[in-house]
PDB file of N, CA and C in Angstrom:
ATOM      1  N   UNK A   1       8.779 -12.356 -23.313  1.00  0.00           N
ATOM      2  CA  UNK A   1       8.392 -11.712 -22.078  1.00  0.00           C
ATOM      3  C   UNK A   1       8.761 -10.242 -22.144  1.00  0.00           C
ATOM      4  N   UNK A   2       8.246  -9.485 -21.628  1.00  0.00           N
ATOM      5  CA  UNK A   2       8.440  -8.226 -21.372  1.00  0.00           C
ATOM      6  C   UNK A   2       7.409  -7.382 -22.115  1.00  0.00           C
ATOM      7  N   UNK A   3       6.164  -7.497 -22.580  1.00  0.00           N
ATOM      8  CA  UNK A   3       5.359  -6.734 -23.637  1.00  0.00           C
ATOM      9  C   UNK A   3       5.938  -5.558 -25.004  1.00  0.00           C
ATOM     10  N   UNK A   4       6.714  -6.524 -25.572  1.00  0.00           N
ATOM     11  CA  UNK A   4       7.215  -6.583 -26.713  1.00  0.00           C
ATOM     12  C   UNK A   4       8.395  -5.247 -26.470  1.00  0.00           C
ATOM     13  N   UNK A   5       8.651  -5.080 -27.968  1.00  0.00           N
ATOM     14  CA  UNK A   5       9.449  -3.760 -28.029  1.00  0.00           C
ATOM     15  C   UNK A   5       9.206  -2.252 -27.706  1.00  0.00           C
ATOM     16  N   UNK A   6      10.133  -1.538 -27.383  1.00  0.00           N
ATOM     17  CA  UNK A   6       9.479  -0.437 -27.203  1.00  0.00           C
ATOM     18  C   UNK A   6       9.333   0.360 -28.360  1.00  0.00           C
ATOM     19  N   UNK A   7       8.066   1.282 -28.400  1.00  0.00           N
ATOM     20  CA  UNK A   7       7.255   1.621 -29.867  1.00  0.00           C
ATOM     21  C   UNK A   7       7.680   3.324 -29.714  1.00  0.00           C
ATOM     22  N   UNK A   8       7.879   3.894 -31.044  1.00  0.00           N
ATOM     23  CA  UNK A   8       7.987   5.376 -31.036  1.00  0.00           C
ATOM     24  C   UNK A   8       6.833   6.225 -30.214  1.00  0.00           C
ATOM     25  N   UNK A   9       6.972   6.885 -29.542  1.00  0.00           N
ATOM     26  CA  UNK A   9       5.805   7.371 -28.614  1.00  0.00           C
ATOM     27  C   UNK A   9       6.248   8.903 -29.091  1.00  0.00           C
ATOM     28  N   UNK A  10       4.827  10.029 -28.934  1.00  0.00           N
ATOM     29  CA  UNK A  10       4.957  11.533 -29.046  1.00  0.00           C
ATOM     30  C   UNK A  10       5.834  11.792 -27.907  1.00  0.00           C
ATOM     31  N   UNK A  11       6.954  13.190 -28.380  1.00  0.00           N
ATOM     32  CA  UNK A  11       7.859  13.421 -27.558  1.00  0.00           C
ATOM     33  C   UNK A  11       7.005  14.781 -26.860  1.00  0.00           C
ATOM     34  N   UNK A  12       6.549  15.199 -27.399  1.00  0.00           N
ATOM     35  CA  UNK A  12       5.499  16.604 -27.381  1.00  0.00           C
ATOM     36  C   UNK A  12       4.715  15.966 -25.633  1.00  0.00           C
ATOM     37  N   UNK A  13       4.423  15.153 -25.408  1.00  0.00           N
ATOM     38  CA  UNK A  13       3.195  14.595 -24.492  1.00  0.00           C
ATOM     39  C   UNK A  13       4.072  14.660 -23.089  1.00  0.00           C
ATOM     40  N   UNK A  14       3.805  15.583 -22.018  1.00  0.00           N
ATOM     41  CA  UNK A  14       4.416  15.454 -20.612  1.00  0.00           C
ATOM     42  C   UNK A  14       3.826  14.793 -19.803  1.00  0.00           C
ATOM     43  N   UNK A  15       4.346  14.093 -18.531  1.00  0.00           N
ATOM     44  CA  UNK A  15       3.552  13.480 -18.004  1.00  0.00           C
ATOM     45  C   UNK A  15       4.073  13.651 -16.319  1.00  0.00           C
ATOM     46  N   UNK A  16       3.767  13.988 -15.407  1.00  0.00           N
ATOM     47  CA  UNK A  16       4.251  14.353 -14.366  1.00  0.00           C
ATOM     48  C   UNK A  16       4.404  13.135 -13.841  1.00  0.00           C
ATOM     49  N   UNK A  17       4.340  11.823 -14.318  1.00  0.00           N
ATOM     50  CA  UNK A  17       4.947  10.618 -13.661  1.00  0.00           C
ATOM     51  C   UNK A  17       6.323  10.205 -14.182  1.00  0.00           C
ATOM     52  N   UNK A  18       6.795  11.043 -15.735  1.00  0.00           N
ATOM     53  CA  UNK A  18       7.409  10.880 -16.520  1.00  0.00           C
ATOM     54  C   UNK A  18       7.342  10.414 -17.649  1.00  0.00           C
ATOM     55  N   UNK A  19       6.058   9.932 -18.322  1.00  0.00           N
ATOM     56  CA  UNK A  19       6.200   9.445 -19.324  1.00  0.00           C
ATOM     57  C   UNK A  19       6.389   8.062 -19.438  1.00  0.00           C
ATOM     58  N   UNK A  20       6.437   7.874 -20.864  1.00  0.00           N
ATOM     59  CA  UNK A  20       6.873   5.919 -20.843  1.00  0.00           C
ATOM     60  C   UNK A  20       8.301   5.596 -20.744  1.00  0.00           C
ATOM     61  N   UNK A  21       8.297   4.556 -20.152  1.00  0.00           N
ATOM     62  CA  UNK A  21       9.737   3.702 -19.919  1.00  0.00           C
ATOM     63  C   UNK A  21      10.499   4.871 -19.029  1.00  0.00           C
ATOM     64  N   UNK A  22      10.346   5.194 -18.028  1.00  0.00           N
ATOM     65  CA  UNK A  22      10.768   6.281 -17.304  1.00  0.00           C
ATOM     66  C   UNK A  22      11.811   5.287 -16.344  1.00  0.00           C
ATOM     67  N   UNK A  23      13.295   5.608 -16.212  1.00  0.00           N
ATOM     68  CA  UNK A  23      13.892   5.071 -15.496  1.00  0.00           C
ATOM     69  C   UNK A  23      14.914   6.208 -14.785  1.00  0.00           C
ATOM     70  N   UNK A  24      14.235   6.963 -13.948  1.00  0.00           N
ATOM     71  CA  UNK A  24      14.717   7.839 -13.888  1.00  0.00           C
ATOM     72  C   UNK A  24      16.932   6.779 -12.593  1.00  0.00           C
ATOM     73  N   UNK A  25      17.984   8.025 -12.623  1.00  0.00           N
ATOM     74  CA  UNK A  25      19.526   7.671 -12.161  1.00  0.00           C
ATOM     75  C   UNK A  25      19.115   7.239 -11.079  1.00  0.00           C
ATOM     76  N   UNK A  26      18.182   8.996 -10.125  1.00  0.00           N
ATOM     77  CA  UNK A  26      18.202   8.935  -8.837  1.00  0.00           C
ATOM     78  C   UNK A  26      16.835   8.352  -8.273  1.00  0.00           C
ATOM     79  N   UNK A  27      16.389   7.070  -8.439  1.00  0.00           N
ATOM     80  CA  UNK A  27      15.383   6.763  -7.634  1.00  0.00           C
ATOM     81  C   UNK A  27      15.476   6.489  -6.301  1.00  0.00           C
ATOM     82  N   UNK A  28      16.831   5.869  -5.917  1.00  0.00           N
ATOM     83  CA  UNK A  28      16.909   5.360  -4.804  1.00  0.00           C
ATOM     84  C   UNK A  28      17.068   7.014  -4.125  1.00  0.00           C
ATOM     85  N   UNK A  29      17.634   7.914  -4.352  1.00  0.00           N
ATOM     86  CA  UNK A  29      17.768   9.445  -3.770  1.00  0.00           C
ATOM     87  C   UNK A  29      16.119   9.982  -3.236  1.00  0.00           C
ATOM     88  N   UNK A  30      15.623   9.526  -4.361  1.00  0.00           N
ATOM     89  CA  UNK A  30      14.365  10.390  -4.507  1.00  0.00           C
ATOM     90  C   UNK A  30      13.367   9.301  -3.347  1.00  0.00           C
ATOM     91  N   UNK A  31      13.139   7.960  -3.603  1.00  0.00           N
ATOM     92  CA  UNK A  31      12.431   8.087  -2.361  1.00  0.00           C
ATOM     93  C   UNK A  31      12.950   7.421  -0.633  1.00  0.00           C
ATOM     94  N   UNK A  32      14.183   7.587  -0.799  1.00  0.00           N
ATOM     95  CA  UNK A  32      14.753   7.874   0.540  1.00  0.00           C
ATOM     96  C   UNK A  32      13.967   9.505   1.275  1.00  0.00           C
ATOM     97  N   UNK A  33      14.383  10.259   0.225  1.00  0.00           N
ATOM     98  CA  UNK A  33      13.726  11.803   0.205  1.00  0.00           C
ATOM     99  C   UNK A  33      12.361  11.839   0.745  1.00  0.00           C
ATOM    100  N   UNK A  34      11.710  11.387  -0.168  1.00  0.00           N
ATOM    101  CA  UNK A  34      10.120  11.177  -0.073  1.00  0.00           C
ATOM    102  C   UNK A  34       9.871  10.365   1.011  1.00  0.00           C
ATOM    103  N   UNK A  35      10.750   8.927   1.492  1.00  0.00           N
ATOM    104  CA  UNK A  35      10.108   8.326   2.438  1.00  0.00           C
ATOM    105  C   UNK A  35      10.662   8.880   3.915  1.00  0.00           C
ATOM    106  N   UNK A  36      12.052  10.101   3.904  1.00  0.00           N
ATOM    107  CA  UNK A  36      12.195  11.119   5.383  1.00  0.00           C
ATOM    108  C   UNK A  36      11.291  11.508   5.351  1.00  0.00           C
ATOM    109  N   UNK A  37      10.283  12.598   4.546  1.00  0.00           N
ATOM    110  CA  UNK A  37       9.402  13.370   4.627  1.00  0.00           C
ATOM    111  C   UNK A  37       7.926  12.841   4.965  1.00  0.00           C
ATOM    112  N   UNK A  38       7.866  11.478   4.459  1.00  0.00           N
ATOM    113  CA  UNK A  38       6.968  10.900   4.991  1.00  0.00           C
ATOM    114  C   UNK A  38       6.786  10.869   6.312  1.00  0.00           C
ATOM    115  N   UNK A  39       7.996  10.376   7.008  1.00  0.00           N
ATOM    116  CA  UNK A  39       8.452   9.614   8.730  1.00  0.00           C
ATOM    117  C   UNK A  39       8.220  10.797   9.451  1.00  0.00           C
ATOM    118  N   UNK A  40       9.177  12.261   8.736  1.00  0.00           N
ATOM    119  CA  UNK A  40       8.426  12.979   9.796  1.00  0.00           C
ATOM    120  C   UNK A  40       7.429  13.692   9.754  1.00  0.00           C
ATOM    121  N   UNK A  41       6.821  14.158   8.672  1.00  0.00           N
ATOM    122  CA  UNK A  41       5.072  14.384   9.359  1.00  0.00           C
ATOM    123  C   UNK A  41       3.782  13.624  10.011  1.00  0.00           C
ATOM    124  N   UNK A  42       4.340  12.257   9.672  1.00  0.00           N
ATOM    125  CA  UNK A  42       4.026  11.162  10.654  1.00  0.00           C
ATOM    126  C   UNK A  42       4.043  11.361  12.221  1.00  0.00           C
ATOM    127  N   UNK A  43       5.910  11.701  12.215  1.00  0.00           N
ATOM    128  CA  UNK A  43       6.244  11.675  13.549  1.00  0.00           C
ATOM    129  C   UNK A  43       5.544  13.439  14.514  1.00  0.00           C
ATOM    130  N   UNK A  44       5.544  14.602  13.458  1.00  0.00           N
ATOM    131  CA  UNK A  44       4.883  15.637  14.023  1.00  0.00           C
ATOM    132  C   UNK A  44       3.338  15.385  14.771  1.00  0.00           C
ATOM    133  N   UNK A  45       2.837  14.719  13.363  1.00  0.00           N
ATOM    134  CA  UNK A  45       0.914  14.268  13.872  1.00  0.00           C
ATOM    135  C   UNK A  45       1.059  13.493  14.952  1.00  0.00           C
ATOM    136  N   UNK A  46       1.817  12.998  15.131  1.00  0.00           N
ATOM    137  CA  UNK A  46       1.970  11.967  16.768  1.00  0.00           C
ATOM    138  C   UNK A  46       2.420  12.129  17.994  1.00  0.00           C
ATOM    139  N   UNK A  47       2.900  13.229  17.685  1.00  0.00           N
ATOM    140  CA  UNK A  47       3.396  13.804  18.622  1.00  0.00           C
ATOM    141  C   UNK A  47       2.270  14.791  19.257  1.00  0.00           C
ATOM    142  N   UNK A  48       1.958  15.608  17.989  1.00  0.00           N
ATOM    143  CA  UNK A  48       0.838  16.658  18.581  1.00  0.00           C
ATOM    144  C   UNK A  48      -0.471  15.795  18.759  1.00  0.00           C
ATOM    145  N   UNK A  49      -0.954  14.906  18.037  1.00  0.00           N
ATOM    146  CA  UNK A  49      -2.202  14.062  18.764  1.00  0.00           C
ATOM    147  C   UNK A  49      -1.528  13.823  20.064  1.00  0.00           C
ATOM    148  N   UNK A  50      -0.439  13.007  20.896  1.00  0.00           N
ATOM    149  CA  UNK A  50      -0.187  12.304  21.917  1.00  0.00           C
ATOM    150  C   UNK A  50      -0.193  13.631  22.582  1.00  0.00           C
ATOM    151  N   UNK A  51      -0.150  14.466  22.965  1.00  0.00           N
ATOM    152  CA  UNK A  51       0.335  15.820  23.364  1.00  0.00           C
ATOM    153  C   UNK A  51      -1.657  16.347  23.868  1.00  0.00           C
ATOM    154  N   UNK A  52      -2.149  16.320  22.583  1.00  0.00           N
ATOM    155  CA  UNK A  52      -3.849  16.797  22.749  1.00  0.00           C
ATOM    156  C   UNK A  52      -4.337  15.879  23.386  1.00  0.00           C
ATOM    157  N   UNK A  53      -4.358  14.416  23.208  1.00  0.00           N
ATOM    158  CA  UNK A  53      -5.295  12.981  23.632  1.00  0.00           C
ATOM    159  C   UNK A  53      -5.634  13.437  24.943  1.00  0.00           C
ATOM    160  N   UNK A  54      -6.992  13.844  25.071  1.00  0.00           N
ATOM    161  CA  UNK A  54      -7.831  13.695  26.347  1.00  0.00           C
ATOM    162  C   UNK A  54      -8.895  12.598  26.061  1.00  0.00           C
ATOM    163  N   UNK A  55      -9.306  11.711  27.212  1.00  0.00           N
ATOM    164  CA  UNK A  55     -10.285  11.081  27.054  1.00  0.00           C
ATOM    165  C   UNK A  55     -11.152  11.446  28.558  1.00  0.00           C
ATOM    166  N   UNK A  56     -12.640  11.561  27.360  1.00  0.00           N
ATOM    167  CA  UNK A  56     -13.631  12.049  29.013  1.00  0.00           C
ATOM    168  C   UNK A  56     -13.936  10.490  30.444  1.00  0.00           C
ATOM    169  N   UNK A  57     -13.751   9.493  29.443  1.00  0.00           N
ATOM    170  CA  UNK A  57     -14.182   8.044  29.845  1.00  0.00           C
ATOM    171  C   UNK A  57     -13.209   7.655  29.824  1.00  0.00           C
ATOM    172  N   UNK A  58     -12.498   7.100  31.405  1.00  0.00           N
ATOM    173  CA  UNK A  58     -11.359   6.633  31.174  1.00  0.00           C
ATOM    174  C   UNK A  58     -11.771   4.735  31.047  1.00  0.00           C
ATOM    175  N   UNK A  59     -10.605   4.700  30.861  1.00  0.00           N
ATOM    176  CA  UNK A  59     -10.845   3.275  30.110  1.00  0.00           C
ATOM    177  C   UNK A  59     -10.377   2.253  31.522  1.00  0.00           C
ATOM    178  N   UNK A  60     -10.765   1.050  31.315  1.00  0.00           N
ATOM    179  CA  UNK A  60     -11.265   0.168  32.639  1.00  0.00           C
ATOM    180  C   UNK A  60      -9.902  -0.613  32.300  1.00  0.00           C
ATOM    181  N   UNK A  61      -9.130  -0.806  31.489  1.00  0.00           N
ATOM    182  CA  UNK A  61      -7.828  -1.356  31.288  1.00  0.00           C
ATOM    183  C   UNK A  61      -7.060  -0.921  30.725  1.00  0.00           C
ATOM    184  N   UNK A  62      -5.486  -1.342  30.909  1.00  0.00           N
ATOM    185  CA  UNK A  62      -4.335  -0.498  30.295  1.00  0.00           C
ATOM    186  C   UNK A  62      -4.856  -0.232  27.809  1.00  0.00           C
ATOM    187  N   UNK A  63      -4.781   0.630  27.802  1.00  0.00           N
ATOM    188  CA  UNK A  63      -4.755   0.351  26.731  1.00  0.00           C
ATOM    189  C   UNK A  63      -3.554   1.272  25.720  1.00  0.00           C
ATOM    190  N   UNK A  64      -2.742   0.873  25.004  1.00  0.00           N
ATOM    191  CA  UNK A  64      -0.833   1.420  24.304  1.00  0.00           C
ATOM    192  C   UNK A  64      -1.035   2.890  24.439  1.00  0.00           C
ATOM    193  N   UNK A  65      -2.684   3.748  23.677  1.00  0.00           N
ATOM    194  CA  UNK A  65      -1.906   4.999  23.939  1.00  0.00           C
ATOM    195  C   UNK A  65      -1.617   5.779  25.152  1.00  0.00           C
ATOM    196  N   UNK A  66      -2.110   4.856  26.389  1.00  0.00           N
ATOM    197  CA  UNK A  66      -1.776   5.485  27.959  1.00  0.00           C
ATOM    198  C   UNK A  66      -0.215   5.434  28.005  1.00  0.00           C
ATOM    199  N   UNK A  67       0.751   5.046  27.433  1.00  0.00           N
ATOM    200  CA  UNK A  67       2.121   4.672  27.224  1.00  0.00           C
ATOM    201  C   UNK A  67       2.397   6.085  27.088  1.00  0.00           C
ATOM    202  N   UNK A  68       1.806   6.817  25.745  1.00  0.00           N
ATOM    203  CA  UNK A  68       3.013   8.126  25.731  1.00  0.00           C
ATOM    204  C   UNK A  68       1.573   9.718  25.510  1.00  0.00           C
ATOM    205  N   UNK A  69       0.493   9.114  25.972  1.00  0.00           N
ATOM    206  CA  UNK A  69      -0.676  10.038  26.142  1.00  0.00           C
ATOM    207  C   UNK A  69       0.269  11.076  27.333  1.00  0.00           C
ATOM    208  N   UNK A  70       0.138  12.535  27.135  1.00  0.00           N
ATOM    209  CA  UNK A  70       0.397  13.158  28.122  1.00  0.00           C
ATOM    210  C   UNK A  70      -0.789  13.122  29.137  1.00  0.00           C
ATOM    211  N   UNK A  71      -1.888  12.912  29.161  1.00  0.00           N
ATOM    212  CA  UNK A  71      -2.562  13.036  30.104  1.00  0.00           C
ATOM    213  C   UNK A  71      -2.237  11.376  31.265  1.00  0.00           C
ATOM    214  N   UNK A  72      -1.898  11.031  30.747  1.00  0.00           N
ATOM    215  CA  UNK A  72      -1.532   9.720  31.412  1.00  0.00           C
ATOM    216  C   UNK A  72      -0.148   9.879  31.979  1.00  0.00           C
ATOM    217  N   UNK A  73       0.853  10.161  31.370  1.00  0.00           N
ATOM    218  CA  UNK A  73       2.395  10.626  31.878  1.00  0.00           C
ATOM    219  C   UNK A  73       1.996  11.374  33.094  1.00  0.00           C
ATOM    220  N   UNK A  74       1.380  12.810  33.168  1.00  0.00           N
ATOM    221  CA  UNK A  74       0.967  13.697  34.244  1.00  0.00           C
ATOM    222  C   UNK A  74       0.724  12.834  35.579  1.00  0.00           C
ATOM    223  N   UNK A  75      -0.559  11.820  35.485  1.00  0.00           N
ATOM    224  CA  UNK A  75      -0.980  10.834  35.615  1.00  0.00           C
ATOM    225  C   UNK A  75      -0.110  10.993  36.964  1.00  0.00           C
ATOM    226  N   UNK A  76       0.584   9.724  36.151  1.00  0.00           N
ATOM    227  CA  UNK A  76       2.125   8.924  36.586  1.00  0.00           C
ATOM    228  C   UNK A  76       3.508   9.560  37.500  1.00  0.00           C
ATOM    229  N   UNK A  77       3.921  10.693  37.305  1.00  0.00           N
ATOM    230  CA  UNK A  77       4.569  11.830  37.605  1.00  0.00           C
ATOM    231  C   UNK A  77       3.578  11.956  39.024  1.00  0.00           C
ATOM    232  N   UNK A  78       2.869  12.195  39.200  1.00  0.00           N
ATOM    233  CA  UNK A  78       1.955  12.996  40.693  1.00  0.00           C
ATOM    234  C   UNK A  78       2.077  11.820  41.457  1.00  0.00           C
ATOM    235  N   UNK A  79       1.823  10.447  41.009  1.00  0.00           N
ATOM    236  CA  UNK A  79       2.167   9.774  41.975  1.00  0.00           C
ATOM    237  C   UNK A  79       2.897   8.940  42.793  1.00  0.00           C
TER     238      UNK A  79
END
């Protein structure tokens, strides 16, 4: 098991994934890293969509993004 031994490979050849048999110390560092940076430009786009969300047709039942839509909060607040 394991697809045999590992074979002399060119050292010359870069590979921006790393190359073969790449095990890089800090993986767990690196995508803790990568997966903050993920969460918050996630959390920016959601914020600024929930912030823009106008709808011309309002909708005939509750539907989740009336929860944190500012036009719906406003809404709520006046009355």
């Amino acid at each position: 098991q394991g697809g045999g031994a590992r074979y002399p490979y060119p050292k010359e050849v870069w590979s921006p994934a790393g190359g073969w048999w790449t095990r890089p110390s800090n993986w767990k560092t690196n995508t803790a890293i990568a997966f903050g940076g993920i969460l918050a430009v996630a959390y920016g786009v959601f914020t600024i969509s929930a912030e823009k969300e106008r709808r011309l047709v309002q909708p005939v039942r509750a539907i989740p993004s009336m929860r944190w839509a500012k036009e719906y909060k406003e809404q709520k607040d006046t009355v």
